[in-house]
C-alpha atoms as a PDB file:
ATOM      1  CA  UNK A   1       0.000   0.000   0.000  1.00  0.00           C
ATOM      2  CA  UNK A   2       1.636   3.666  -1.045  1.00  0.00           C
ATOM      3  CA  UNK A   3       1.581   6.271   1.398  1.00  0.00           C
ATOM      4  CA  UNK A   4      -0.929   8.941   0.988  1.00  0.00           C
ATOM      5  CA  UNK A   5       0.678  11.871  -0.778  1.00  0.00           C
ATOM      6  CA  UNK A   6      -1.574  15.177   0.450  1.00  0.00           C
ATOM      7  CA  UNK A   7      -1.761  17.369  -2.311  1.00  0.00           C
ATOM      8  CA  UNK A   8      -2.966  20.768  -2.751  1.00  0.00           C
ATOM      9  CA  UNK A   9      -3.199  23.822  -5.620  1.00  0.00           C
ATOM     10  CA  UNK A  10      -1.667  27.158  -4.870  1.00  0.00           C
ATOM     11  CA  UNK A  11      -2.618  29.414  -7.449  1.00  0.00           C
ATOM     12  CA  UNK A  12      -3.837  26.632 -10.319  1.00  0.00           C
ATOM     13  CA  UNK A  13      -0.356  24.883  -9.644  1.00  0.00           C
ATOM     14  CA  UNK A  14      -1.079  21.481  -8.297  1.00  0.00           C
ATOM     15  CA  UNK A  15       1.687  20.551  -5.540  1.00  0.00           C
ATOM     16  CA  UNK A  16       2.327  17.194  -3.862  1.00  0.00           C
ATOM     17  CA  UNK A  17       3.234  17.797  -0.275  1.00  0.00           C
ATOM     18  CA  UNK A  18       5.889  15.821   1.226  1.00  0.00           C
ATOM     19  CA  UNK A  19       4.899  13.418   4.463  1.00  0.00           C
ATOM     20  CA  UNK A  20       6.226  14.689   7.679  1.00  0.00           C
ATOM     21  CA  UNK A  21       8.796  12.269   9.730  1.00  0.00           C
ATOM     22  CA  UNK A  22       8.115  10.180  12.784  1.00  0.00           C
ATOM     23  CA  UNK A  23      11.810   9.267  14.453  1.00  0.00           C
ATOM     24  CA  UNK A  24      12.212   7.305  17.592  1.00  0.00           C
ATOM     25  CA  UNK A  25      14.243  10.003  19.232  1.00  0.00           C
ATOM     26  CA  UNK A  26      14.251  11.335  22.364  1.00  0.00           C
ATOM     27  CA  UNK A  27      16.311  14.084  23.990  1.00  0.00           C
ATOM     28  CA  UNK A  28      18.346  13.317  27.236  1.00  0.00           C
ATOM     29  CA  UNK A  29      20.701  15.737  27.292  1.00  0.00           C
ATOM     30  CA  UNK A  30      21.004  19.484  28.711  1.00  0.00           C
ATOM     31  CA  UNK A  31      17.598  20.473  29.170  1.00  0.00           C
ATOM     32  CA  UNK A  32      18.736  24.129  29.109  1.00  0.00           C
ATOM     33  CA  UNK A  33      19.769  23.478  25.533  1.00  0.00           C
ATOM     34  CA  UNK A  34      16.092  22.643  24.810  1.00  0.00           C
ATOM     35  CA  UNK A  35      14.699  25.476  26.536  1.00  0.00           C
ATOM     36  CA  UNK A  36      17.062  27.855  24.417  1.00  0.00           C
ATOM     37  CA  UNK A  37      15.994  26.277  20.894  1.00  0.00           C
ATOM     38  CA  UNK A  38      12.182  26.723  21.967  1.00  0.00           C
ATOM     39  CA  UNK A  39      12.937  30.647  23.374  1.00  0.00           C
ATOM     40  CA  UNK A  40      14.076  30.812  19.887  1.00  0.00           C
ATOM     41  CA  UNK A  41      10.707  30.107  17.929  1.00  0.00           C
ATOM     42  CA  UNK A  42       8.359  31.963  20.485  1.00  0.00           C
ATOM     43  CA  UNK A  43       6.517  35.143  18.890  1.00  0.00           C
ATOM     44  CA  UNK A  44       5.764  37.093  22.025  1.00  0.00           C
ATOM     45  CA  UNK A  45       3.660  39.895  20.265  1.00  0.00           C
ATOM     46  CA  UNK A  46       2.092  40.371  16.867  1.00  0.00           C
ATOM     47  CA  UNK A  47       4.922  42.387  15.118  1.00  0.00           C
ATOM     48  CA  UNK A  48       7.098  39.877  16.305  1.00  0.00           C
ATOM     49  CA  UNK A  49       8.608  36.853  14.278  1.00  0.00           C
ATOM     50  CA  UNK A  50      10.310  33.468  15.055  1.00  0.00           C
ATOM     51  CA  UNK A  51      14.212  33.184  15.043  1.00  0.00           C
ATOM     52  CA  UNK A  52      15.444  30.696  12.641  1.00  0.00           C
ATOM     53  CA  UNK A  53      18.107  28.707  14.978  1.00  0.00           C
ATOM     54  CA  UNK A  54      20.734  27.310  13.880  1.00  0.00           C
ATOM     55  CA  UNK A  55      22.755  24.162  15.964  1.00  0.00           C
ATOM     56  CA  UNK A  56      26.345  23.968  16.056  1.00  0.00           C
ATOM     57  CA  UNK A  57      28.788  21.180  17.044  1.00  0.00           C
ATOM     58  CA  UNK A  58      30.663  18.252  16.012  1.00  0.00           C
ATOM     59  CA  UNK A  59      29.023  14.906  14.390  1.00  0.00           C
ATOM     60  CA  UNK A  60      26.636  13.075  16.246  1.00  0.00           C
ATOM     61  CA  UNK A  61      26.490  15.134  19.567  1.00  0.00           C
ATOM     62  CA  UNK A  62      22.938  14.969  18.864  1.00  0.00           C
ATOM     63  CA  UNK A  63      21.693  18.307  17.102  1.00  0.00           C
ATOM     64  CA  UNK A  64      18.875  16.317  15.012  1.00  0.00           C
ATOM     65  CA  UNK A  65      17.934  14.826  17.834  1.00  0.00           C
ATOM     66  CA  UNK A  66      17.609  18.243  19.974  1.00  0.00           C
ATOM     67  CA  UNK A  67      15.734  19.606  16.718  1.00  0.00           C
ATOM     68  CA  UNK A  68      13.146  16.956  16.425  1.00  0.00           C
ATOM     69  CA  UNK A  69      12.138  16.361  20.652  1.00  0.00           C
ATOM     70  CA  UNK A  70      11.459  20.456  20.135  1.00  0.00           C
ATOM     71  CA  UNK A  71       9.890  20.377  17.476  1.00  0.00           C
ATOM     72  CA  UNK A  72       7.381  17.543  19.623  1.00  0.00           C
ATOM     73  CA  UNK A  73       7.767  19.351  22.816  1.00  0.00           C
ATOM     74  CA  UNK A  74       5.168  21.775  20.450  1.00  0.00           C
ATOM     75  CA  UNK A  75       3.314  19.061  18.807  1.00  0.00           C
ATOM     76  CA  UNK A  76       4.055  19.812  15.217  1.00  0.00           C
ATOM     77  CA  UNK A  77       4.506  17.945  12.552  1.00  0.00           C
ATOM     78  CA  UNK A  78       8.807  17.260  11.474  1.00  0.00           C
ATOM     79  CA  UNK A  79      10.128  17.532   8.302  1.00  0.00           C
ATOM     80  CA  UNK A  80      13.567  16.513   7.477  1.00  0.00           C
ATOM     81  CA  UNK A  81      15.751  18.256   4.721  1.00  0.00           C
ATOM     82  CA  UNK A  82      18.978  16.482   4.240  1.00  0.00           C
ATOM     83  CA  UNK A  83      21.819  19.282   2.737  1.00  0.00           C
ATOM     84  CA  UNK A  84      24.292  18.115   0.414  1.00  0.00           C
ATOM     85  CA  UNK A  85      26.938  20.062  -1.631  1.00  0.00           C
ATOM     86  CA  UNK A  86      25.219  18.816  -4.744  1.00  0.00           C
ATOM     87  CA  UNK A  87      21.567  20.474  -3.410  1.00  0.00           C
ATOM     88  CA  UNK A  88      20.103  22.806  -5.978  1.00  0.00           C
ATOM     89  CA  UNK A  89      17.726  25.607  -5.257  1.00  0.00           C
ATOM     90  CA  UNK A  90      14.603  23.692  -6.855  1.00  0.00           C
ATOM     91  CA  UNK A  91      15.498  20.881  -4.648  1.00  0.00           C
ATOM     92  CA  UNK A  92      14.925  23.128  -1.675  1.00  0.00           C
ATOM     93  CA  UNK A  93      11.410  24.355  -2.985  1.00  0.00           C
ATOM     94  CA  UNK A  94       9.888  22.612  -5.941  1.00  0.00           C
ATOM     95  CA  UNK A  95      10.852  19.849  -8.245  1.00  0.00           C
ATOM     96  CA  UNK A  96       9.006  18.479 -11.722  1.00  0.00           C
ATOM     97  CA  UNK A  97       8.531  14.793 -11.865  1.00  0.00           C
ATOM     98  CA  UNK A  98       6.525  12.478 -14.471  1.00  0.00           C
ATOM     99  CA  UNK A  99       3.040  11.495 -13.889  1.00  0.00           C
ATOM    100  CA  UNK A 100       1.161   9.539 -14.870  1.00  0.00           C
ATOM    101  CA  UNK A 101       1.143   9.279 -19.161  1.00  0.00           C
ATOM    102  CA  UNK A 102       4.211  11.315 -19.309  1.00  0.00           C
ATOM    103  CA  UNK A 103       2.213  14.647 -17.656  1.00  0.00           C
ATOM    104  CA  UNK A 104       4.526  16.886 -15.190  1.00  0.00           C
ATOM    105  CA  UNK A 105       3.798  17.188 -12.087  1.00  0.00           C
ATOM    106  CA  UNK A 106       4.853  19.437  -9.170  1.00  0.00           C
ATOM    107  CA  UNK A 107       6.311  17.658  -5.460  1.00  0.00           C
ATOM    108  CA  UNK A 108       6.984  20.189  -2.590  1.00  0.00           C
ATOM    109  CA  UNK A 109       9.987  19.837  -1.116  1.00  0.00           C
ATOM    110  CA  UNK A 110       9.849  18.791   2.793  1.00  0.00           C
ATOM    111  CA  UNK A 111      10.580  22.412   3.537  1.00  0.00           C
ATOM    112  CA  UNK A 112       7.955  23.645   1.188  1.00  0.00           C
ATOM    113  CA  UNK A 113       5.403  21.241   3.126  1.00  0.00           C
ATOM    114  CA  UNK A 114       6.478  22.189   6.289  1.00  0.00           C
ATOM    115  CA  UNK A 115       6.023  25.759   5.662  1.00  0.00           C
ATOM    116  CA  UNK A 116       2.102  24.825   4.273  1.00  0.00           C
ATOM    117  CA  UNK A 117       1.688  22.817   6.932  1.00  0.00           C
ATOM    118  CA  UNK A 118       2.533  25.156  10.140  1.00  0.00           C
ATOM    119  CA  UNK A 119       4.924  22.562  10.455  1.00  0.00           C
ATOM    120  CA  UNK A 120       8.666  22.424  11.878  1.00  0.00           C
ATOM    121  CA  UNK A 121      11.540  22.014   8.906  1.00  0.00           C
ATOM    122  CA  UNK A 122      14.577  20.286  10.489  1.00  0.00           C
ATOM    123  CA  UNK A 123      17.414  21.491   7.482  1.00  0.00           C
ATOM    124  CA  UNK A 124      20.284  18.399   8.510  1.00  0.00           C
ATOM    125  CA  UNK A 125      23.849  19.769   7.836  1.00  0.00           C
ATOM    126  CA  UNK A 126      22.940  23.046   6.164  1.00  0.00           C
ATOM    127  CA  UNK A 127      26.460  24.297   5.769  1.00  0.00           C
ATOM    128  CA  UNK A 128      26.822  21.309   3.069  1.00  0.00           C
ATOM    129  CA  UNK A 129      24.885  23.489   0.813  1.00  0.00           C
ATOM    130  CA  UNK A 130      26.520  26.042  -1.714  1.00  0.00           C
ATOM    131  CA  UNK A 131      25.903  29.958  -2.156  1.00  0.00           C
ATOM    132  CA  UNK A 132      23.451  29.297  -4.951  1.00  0.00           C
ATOM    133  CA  UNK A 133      21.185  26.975  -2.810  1.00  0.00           C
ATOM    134  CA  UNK A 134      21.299  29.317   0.516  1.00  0.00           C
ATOM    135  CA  UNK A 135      20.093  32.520  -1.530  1.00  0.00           C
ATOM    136  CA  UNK A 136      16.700  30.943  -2.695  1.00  0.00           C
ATOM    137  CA  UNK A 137      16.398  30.553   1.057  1.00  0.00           C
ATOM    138  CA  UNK A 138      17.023  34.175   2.170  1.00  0.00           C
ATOM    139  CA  UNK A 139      13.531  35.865   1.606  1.00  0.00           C
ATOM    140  CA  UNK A 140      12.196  33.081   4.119  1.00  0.00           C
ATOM    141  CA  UNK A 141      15.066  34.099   6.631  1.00  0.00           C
ATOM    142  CA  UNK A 142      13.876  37.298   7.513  1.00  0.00           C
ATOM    143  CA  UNK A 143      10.522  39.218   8.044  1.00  0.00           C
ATOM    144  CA  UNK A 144       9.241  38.395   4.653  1.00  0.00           C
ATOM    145  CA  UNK A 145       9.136  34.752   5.095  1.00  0.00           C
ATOM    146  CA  UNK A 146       8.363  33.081   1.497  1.00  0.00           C
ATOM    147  CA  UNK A 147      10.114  31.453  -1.348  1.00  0.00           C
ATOM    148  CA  UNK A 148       9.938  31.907  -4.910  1.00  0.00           C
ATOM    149  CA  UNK A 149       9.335  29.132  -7.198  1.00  0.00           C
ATOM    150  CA  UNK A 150      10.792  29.323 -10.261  1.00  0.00           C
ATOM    151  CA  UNK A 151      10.223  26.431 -12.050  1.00  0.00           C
ATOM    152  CA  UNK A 152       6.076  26.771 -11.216  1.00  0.00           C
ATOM    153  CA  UNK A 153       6.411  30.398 -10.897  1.00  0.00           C
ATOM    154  CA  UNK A 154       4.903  30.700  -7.661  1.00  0.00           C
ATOM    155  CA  UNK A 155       5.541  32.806  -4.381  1.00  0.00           C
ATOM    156  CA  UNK A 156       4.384  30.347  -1.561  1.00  0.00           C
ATOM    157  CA  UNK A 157       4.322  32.372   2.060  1.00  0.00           C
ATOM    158  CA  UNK A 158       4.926  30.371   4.978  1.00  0.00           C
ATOM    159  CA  UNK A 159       2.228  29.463   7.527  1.00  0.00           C
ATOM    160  CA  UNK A 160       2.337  31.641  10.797  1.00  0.00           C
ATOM    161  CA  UNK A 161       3.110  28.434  12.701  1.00  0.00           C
ATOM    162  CA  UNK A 162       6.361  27.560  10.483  1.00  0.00           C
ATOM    163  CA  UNK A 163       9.579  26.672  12.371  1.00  0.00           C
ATOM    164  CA  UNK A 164      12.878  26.088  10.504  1.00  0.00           C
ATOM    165  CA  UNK A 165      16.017  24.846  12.659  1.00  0.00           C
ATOM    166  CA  UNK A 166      19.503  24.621  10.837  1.00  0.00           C
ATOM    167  CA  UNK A 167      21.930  22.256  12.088  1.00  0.00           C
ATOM    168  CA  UNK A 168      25.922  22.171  11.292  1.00  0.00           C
ATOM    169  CA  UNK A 169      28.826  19.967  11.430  1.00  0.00           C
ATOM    170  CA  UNK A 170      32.448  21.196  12.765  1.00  0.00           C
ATOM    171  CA  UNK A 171      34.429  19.635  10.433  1.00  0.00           C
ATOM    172  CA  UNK A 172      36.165  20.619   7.298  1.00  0.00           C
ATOM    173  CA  UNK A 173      33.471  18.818   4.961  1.00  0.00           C
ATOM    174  CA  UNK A 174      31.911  21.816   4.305  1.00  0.00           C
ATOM    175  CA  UNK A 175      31.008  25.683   3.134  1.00  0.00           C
ATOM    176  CA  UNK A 176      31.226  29.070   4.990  1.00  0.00           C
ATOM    177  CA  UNK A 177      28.436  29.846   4.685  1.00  0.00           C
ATOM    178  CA  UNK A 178      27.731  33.413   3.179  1.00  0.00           C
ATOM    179  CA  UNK A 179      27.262  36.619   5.699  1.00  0.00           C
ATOM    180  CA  UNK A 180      23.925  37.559   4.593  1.00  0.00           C
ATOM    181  CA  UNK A 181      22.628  34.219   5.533  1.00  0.00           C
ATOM    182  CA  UNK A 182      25.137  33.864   8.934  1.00  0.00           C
ATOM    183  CA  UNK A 183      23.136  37.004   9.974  1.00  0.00           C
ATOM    184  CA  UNK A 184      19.325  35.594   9.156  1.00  0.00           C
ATOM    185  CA  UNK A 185      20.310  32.267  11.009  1.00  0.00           C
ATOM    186  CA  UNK A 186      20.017  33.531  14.915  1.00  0.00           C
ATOM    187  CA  UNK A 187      20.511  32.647  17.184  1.00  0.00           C
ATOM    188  CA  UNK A 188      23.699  30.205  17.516  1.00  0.00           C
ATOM    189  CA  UNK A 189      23.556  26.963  20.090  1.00  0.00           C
ATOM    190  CA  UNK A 190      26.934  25.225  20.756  1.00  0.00           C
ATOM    191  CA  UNK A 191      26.194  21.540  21.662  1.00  0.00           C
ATOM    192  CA  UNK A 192      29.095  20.393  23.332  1.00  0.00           C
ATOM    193  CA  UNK A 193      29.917  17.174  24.192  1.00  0.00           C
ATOM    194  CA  UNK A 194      27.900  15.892  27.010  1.00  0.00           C
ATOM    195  CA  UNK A 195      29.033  14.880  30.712  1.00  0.00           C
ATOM    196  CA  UNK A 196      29.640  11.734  31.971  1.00  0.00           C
ATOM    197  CA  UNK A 197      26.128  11.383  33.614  1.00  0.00           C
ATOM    198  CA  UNK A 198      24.178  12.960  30.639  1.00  0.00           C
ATOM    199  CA  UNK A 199      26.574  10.540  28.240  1.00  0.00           C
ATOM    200  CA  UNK A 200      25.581   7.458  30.106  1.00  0.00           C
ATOM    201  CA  UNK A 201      21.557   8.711  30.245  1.00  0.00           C
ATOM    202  CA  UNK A 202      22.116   8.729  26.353  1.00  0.00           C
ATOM    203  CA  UNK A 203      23.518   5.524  26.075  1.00  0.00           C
ATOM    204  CA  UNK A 204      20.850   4.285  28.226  1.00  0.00           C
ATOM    205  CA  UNK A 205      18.167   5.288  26.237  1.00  0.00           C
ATOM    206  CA  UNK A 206      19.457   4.171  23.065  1.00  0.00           C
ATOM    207  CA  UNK A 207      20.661   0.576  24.430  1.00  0.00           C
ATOM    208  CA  UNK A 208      18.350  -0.340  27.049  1.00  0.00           C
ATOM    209  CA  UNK A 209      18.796  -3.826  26.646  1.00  0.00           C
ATOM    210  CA  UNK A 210      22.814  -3.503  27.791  1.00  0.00           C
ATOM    211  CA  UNK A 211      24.461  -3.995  30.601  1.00  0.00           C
ATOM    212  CA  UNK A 212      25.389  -1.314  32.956  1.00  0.00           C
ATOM    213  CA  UNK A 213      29.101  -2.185  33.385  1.00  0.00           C
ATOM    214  CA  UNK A 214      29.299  -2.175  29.211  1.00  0.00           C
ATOM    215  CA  UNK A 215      28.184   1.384  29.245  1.00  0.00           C
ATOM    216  CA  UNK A 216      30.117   2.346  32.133  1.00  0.00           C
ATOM    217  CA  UNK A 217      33.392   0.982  30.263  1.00  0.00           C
ATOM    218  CA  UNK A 218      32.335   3.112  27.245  1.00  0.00           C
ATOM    219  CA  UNK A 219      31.716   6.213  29.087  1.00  0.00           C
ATOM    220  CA  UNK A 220      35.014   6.588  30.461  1.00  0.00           C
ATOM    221  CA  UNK A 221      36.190   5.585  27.091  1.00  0.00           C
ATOM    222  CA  UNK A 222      34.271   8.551  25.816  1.00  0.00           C
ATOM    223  CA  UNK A 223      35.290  11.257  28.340  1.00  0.00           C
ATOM    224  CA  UNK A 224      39.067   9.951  27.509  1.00  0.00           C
ATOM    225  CA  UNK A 225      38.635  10.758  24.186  1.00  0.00           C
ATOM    226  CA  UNK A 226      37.117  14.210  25.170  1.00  0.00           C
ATOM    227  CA  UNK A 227      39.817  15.479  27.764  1.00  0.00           C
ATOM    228  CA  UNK A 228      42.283  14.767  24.715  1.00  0.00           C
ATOM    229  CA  UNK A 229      39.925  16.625  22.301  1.00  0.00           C
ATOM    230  CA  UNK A 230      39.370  13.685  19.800  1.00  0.00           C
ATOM    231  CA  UNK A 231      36.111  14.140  18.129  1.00  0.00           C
ATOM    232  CA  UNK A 232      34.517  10.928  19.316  1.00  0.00           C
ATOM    233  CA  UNK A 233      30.876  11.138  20.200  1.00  0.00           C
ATOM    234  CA  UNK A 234      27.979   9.377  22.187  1.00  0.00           C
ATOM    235  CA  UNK A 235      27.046   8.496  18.565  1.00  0.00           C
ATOM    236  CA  UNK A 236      30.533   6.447  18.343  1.00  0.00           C
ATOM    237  CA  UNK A 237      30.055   5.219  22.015  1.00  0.00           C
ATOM    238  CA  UNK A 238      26.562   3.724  20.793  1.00  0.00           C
ATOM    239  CA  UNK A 239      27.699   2.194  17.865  1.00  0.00           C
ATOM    240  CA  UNK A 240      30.825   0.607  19.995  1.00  0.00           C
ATOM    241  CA  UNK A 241      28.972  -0.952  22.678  1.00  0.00           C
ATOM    242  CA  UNK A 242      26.281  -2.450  20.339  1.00  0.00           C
ATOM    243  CA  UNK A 243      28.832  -3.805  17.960  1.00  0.00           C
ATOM    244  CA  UNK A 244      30.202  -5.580  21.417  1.00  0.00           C
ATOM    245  CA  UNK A 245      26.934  -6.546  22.164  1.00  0.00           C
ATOM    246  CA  UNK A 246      26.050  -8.457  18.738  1.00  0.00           C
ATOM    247  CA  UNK A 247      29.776 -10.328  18.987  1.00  0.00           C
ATOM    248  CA  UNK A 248      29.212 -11.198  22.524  1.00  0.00           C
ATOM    249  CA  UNK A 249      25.816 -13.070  21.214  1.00  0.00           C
ATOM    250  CA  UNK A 250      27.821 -14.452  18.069  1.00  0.00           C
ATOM    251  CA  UNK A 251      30.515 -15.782  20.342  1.00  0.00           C
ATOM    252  CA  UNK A 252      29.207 -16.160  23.959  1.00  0.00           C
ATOM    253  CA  UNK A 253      32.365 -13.636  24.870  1.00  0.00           C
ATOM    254  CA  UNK A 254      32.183 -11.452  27.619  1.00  0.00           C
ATOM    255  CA  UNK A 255      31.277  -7.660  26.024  1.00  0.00           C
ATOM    256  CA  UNK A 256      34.205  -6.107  27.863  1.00  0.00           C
ATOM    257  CA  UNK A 257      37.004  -8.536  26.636  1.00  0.00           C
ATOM    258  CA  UNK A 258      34.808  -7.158  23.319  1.00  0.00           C
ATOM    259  CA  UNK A 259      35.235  -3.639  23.799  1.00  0.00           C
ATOM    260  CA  UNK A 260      38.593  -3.520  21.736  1.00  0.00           C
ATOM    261  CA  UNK A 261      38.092  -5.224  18.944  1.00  0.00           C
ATOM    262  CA  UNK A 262      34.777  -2.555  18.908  1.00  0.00           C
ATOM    263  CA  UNK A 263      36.582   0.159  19.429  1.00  0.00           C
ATOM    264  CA  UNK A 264      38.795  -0.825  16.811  1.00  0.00           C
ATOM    265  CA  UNK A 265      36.420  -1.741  13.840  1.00  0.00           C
ATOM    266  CA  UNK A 266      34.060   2.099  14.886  1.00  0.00           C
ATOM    267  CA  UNK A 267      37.299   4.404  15.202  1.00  0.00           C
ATOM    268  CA  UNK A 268      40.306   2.792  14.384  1.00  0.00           C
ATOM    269  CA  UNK A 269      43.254   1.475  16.170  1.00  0.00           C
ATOM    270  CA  UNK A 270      44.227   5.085  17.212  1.00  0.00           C
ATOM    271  CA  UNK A 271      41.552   4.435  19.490  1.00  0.00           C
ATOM    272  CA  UNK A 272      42.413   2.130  21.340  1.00  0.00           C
ATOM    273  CA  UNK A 273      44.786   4.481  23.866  1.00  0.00           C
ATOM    274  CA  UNK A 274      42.066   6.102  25.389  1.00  0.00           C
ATOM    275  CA  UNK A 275      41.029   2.214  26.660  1.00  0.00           C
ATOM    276  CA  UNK A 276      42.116   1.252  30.267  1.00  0.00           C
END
């Protein structure tokens, strides 16, 4: 059975709205940091107008994941925008496909259906994107708050109840991105790496079913890492304690004589100094 498609016509232009995203994600971390991102998208008075966040730190310290339990914490539907170097501006807004006996039809982006919808538009690693694809943005960055079509021709506004939130990597994968853009995308939260408490909460939630002693081991692997600035992250830890976990079923070992060879096959023998 296909997923219903919700479509609607803006100005005798038939669009196909994108579905939102349901992701089993929960936030555990600094509650402050969730507080700041909602502060962010509050309109306090008729002339007044949402910030359009943006969320700043290394790979997986958990920026989507921040972005989507607000997003939630207001009870709106999520949309997910994944940036890539190779995004183009019409990817961002409106694209042409074939329909049905070679007829063209018109699909709204996620962003696009997010800002029909009243709905919150998660943009994943926006500083992946190029120049071109951040200025068909800009007009929805500040008080004006559409985009311009130009494949359809049309000037869709955004809902009153849109919510954008930008996240970005630290690393050297990407753009800069350009001043006129830095200056609509306000205000700037630095997620840091977490504690030792909030790291094990984390890996609590995400592996329920291990051991305490496992996640303990990878913890203080973790904060290791972190005192010598290495850019490993509760993402990492995850992914090294369940890759223990499935060879400790595949060959009845215990998961901590485990942990190296984990360690190992996630980050690389490098690794394996900050192990004790």
């Amino acid at each position: 059975m296909e997923p219903y498609m919700e479509r609607i016509t803006l100005d005798g232009i038939n669009l196909t709205l994108a579905n939102p995203i349901e992701l089993p994600l929960r936030w555990v971390g600094d509650e402050e940091l969730l507080r700041q991102l909602l502060a962010a998208w509050m309109v306090i008075d008729e002339r007044d107008i949402p910030f359009n966040p943006r969320l700043i730190g290394k790979p997986g310290v958990g920026k989507t994941t921040l972005a989507y339990a607000a997003a939630k914490r207001l009870g709106r539907k999520v949309y997910l925008f994944q940036a890539t170097m190779d995004t183009r501006p019409e990817d961002l807004i409106v694209t042409p496909v074939i329909g049905p006996e070679g007829s063209i039809q018109y699909a709204a982006s996620s962003l696009v259906s997010a800002m029909i919808s009243g709905g919150v538009l998660i943009l994943d690693e926006g500083n992946r994107m190029s120049e071109k694809a951040w200025a068909s943005l800009a007009p929805l960055l500040d008080d004006r708050r559409y985009v311009e079509s130009i494949i359809t021709g049309l000037r869709i506004t955004a809902h009153p109840d849109f919510r954008i939130v930008v996240t970005m990597n630290e690393d050297s994968s990407t753009f800069e991105v350009p001043e006129y853009i830095h200056s609509r995308l306000q205000p700037q939260l630095f997620i840091d790496f977490p504690e030792a408490d909030e790291e094990l909460a984390i890996l609590k939630e995400n592996l329920p079913f291990a051991g305490s002693s496992i996640l303990n081991y990878v913890v203080q692997f973790l904060q290791r890492g972190h005192a010598s600035d290495e850019p490993y992250s509760v993402r990492d830890g995850i992914n090294i304690a369940r890759y223990a976990l499935k060879m400790m079923a595949a060959t009845e070992k215990d998961p901590r004589e485990l942990l190296p060879l984990a360690v190992e096959r996630i980050l690389g023998e490098e690794a394996l100094r900050y192990l004790k």
